[in-house]
C-alpha atoms as a PDB file:
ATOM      1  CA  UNK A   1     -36.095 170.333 -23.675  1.00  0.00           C
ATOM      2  CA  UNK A   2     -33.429 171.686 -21.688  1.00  0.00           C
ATOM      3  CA  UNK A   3     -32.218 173.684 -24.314  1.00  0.00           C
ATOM      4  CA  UNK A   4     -35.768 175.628 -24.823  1.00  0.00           C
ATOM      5  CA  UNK A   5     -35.804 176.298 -21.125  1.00  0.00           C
ATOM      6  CA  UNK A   6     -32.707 178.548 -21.838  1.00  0.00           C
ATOM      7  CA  UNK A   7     -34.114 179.913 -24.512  1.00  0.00           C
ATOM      8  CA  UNK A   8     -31.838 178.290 -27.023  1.00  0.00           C
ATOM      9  CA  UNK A   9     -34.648 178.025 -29.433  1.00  0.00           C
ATOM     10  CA  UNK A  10     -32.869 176.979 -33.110  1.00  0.00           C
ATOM     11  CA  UNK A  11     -31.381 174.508 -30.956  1.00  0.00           C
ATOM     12  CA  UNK A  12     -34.141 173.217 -29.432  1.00  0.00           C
ATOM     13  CA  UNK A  13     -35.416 172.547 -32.970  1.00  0.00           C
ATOM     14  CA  UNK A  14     -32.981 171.126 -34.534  1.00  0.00           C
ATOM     15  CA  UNK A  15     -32.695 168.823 -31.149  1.00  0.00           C
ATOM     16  CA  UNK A  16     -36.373 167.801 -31.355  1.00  0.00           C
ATOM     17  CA  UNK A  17     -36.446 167.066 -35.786  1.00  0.00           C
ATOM     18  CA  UNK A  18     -32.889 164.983 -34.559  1.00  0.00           C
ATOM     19  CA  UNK A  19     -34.864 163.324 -31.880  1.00  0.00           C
ATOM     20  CA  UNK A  20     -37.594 162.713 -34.628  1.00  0.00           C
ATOM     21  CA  UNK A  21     -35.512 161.395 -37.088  1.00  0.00           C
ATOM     22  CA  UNK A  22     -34.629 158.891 -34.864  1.00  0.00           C
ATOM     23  CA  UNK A  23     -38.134 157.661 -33.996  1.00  0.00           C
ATOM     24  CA  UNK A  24     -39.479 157.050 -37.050  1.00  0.00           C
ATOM     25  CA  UNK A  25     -36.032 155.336 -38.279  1.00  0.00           C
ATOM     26  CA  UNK A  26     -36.391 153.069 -35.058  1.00  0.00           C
ATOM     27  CA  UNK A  27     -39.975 152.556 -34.642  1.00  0.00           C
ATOM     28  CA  UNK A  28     -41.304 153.672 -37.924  1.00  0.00           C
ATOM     29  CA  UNK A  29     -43.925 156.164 -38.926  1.00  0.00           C
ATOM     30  CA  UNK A  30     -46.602 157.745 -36.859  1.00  0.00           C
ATOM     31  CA  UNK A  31     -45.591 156.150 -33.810  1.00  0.00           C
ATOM     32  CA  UNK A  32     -46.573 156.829 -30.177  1.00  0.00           C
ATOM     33  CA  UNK A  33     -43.744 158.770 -29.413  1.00  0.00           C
ATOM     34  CA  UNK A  34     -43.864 161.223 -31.813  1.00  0.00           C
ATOM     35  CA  UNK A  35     -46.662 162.374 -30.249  1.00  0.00           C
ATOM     36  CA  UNK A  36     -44.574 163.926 -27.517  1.00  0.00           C
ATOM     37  CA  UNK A  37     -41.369 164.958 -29.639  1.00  0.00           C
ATOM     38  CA  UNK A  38     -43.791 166.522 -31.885  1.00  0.00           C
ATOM     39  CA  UNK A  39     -45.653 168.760 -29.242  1.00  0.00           C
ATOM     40  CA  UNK A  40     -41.951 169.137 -27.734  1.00  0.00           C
ATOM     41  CA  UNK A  41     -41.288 170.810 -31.529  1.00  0.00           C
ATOM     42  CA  UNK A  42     -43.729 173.079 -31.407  1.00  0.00           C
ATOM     43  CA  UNK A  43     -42.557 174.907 -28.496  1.00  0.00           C
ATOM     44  CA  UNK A  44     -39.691 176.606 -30.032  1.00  0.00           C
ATOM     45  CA  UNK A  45     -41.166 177.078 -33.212  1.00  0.00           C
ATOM     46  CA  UNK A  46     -43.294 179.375 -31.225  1.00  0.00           C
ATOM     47  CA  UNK A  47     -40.997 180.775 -29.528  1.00  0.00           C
ATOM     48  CA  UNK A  48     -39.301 182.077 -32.599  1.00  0.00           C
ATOM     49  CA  UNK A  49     -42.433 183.127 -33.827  1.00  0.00           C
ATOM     50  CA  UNK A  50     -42.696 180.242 -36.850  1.00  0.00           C
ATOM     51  CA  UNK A  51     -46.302 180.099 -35.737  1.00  0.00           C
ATOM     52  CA  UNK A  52     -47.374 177.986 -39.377  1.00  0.00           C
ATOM     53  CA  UNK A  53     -44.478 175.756 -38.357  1.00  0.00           C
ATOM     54  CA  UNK A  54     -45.562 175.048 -34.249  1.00  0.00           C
ATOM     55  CA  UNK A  55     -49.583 174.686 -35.686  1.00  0.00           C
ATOM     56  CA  UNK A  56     -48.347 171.957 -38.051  1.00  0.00           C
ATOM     57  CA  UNK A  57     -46.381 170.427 -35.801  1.00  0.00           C
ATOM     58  CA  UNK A  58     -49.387 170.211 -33.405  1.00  0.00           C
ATOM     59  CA  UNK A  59     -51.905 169.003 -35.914  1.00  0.00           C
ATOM     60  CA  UNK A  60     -49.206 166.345 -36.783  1.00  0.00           C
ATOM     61  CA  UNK A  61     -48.883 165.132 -33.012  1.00  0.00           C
ATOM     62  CA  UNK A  62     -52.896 165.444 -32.676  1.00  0.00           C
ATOM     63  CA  UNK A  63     -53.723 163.213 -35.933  1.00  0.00           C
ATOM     64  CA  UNK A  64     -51.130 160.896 -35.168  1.00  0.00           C
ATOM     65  CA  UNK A  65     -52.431 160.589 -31.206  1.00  0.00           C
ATOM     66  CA  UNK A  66     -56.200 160.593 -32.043  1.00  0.00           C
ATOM     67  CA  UNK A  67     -55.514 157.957 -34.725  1.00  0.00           C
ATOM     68  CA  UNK A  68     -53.264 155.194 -32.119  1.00  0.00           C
ATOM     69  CA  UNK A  69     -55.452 156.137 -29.047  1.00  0.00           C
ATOM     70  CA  UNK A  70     -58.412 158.243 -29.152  1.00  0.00           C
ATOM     71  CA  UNK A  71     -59.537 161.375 -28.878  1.00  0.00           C
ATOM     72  CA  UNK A  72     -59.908 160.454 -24.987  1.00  0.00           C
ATOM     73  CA  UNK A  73     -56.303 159.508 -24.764  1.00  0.00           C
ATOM     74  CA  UNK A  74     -54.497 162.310 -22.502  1.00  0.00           C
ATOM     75  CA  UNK A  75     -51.518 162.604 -25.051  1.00  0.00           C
ATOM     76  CA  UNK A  76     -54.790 163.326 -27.310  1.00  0.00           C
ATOM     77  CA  UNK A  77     -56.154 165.387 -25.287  1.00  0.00           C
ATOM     78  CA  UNK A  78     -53.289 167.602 -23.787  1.00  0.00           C
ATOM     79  CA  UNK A  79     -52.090 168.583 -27.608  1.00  0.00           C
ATOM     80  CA  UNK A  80     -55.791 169.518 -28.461  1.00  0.00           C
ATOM     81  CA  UNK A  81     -55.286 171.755 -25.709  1.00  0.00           C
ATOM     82  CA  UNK A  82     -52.298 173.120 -26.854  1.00  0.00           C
ATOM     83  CA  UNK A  83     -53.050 173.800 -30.212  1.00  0.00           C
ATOM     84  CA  UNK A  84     -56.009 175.375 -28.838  1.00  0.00           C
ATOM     85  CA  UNK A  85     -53.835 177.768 -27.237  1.00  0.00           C
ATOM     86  CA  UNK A  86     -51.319 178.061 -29.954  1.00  0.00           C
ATOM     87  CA  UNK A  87     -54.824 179.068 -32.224  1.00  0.00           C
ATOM     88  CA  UNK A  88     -56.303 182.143 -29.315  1.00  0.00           C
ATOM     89  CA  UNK A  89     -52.673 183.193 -28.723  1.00  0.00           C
ATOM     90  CA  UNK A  90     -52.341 183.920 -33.026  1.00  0.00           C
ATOM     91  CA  UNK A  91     -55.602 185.372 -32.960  1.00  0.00           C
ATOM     92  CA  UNK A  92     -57.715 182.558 -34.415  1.00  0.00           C
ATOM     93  CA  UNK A  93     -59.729 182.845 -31.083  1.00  0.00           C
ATOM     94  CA  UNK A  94     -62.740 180.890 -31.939  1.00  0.00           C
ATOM     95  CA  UNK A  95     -61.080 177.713 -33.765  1.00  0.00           C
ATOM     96  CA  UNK A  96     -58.889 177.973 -30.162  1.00  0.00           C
ATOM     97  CA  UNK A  97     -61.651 177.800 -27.708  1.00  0.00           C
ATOM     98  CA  UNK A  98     -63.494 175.536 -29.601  1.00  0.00           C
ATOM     99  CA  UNK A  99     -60.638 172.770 -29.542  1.00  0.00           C
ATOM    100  CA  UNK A 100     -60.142 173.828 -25.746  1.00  0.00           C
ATOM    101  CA  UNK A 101     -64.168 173.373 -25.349  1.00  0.00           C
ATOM    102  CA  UNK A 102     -63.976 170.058 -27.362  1.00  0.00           C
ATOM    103  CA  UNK A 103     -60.585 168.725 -25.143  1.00  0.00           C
ATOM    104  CA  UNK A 104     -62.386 169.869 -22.165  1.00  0.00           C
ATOM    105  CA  UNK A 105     -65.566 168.462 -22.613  1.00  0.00           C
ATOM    106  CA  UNK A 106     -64.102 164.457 -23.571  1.00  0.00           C
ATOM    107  CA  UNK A 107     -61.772 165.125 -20.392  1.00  0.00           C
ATOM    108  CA  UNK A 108     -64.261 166.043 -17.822  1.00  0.00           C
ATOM    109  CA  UNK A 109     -66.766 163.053 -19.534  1.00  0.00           C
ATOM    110  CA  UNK A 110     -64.068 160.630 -19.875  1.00  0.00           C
ATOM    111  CA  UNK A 111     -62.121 160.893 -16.989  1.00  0.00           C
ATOM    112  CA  UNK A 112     -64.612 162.787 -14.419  1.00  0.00           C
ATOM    113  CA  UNK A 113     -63.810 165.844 -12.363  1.00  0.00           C
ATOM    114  CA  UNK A 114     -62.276 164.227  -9.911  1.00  0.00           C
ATOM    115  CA  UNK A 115     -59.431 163.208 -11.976  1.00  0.00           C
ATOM    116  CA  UNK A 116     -56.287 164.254 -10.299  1.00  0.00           C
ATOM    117  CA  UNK A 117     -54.494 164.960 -13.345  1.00  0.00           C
ATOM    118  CA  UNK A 118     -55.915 165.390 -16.594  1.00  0.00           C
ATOM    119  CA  UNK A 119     -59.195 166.961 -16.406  1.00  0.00           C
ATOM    120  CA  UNK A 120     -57.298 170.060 -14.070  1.00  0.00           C
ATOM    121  CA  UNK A 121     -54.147 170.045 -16.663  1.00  0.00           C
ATOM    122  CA  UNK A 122     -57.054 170.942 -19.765  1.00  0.00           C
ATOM    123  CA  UNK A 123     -59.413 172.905 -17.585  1.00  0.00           C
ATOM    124  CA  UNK A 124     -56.506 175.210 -16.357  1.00  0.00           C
ATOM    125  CA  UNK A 125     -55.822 175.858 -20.442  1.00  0.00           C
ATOM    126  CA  UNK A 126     -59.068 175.863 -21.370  1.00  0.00           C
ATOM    127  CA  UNK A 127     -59.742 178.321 -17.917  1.00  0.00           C
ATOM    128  CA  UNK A 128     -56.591 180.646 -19.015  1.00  0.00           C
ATOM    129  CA  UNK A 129     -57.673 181.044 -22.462  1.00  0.00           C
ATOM    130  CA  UNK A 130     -61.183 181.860 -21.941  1.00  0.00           C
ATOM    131  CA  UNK A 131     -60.051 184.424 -19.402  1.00  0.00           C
ATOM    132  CA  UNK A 132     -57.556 186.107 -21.865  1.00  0.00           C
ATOM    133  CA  UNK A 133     -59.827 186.370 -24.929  1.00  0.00           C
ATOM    134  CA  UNK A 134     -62.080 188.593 -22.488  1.00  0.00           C
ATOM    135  CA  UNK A 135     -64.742 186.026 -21.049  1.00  0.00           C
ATOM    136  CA  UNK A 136     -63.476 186.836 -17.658  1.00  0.00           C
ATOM    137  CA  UNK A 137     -66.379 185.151 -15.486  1.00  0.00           C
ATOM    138  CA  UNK A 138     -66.334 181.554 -17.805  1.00  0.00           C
ATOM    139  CA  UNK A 139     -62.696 181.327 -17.476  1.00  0.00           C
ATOM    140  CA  UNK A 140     -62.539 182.325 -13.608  1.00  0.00           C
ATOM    141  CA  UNK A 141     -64.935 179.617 -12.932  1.00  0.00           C
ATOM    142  CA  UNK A 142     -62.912 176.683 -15.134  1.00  0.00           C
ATOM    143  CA  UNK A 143     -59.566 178.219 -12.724  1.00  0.00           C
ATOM    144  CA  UNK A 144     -61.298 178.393  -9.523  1.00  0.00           C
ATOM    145  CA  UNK A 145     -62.726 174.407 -10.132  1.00  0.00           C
ATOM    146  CA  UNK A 146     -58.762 173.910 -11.292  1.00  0.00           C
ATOM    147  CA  UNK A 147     -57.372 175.532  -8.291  1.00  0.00           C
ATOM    148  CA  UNK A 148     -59.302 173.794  -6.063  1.00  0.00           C
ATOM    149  CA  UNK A 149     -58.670 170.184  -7.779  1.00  0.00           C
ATOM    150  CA  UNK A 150     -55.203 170.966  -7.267  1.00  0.00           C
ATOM    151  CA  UNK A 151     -55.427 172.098  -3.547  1.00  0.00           C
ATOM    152  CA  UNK A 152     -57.338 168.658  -3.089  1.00  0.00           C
ATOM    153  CA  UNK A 153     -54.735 166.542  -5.289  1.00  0.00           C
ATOM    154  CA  UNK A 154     -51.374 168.095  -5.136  1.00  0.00           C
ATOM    155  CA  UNK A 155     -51.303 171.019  -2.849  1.00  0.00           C
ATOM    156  CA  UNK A 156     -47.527 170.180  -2.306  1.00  0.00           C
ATOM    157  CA  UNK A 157     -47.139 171.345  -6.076  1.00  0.00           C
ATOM    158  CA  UNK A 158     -46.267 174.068  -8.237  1.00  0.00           C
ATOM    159  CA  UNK A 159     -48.890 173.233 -10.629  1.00  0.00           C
ATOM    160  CA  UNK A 160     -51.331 175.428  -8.370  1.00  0.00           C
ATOM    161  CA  UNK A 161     -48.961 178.554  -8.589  1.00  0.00           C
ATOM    162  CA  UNK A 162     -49.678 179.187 -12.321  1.00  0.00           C
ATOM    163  CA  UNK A 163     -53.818 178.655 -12.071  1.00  0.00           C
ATOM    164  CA  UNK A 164     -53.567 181.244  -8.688  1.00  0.00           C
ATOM    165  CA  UNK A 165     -51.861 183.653 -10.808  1.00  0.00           C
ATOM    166  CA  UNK A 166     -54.281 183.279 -13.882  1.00  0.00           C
ATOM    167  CA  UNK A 167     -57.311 183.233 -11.702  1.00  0.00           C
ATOM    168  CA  UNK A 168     -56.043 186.485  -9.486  1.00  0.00           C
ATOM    169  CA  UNK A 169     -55.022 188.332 -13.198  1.00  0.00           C
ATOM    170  CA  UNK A 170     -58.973 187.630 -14.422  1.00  0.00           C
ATOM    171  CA  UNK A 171     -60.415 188.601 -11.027  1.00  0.00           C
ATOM    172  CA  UNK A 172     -58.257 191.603 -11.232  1.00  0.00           C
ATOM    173  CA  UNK A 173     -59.412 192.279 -14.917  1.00  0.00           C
ATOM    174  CA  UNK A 174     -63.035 192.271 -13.236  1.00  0.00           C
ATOM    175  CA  UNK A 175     -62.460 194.310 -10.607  1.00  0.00           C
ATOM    176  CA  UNK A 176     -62.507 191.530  -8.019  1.00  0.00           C
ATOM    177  CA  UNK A 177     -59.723 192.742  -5.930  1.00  0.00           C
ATOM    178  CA  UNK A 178     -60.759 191.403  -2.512  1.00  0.00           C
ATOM    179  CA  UNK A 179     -61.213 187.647  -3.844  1.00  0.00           C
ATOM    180  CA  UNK A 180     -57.181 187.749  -5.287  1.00  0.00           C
ATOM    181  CA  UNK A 181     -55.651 189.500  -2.229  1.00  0.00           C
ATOM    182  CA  UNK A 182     -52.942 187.201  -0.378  1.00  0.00           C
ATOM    183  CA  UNK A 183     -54.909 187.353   3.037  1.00  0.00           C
ATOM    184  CA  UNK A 184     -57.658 184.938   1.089  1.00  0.00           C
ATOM    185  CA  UNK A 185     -55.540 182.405  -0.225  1.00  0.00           C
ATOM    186  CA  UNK A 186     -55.810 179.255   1.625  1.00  0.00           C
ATOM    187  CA  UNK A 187     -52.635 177.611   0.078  1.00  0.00           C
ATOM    188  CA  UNK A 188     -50.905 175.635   2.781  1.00  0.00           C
END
C-alpha cells in the first residue's frame, strides 16, 4: 500500500499478487480477504495504465465479495463502486454509472442515509462520477447530501476535504461561483 502511495507502482504489484499468493495458500481460494488485496491490486495496475488488468482484478474482488456476502456487503459494495469508476474514467461511461447507480441504490436501501460510513463513501463516488461525465446538477446534489453526512458524522475528518473540492469543481463547471467561494463554507 505504502509502496503505491510513492508511486512505486511495479512494486506495488508485485507486493499485492505476493500478498495474494499467500492468501489463497493459507486460507484457500476465493476467500474474504482477497477481496481487499484484490481491490488493493487494482490500484497500480491503473496507475500504470494496465486498465484490462485493474478491471479484472475488480470483477475478481466483486464476484468473489458478492458470492461470500452479498451484494449489500460494504466490501461488495465499495468495489462496485470502484469498478464503476475504473469503467467512466476508461470511457465506458454508461456500464460505470450504472454499477455506481446499482452500488448506490443497495447502499442508501440497505444501510439508510443516515449511515455514517458507507452510504457517504458510495454516494461521494457515485456524486464525483456523475459530475465528471457532465451531469453537473445530479452529481452536485449526491456531493452536497455527502458533504453534509460528513459534516454531521466526521467533521473532524479529511474525508470531507475531497467531496468540498469535487462539489466546488462541478459548481464551478456550472457557473455557480458564489455557492463554492471559501466565505460559504461552514467547515469547522
Amino acid at each position: 500500500w505504502l509502496m503505491g502511495i510513492q508511486r512505486r507502482y511495479p512494486a506495488a504489484e508485485a507486493g499485492f499478487r505476493q500478498a495474494i499468493a499467500v492468501c489463497e495458500q493459507v486460507h484457500g481460494k476465493d476467500n474474504s480477504h482477497l477481496t481487499r488485496l484484490y481491490g488493493y491490486l487494482s490500484e497500480p495496475q491503473f496507475f500504470q495504465q494496465e486498465f484490462a488488468d485493474a478491471e479484472a482484478s475488480l470483477r475478481k474482488a466483486l464476484r468473489i465479495a458478492t458470492a461470500l456476502k452479498g451484494e449489500a456487503d460494504g466490501d461488495a459494495l465499495n468495489i462496485q463502486s470502484r469498478l464503476g469508476v475504473l469503467l467512466v474514467r476508461t470511457a465506458r461511461t454508461q456500464e460505470g454509472l450504472a454499477q455506481l447507480a446499482q452500488a448506490s441504490a443497495v447502499v442508501e436501501k440497505t444501510r439508510g442515509m443516515d449511515d455514517a460510513l458507507y452510504t457517504p463513501m458510495i454516494d461521494e463516488m457515485y456524486g464525483r462520477s456523475l459530475a465528471e461525465s457532465g451531469r453537473l446538477q445530479e452529481g452536485i446534489r449526491y456531493l452536497t447530501t455527502v458533504i453534509d453526512t460528513w459534516r454531521r458524522y466526521r467533521a473532524d475528518s479529511n474525508y470531507i476535504m475531497g467531496a468540498l473540492e469535487e462539489e466546488a469543481e462541478a459548481r464551478i463547471a456550472t457557473g455557480d461561483f458564489a455557492d463554492c467561494s471559501p466565505t460559504n463554507s461552514t467547515v469547522p
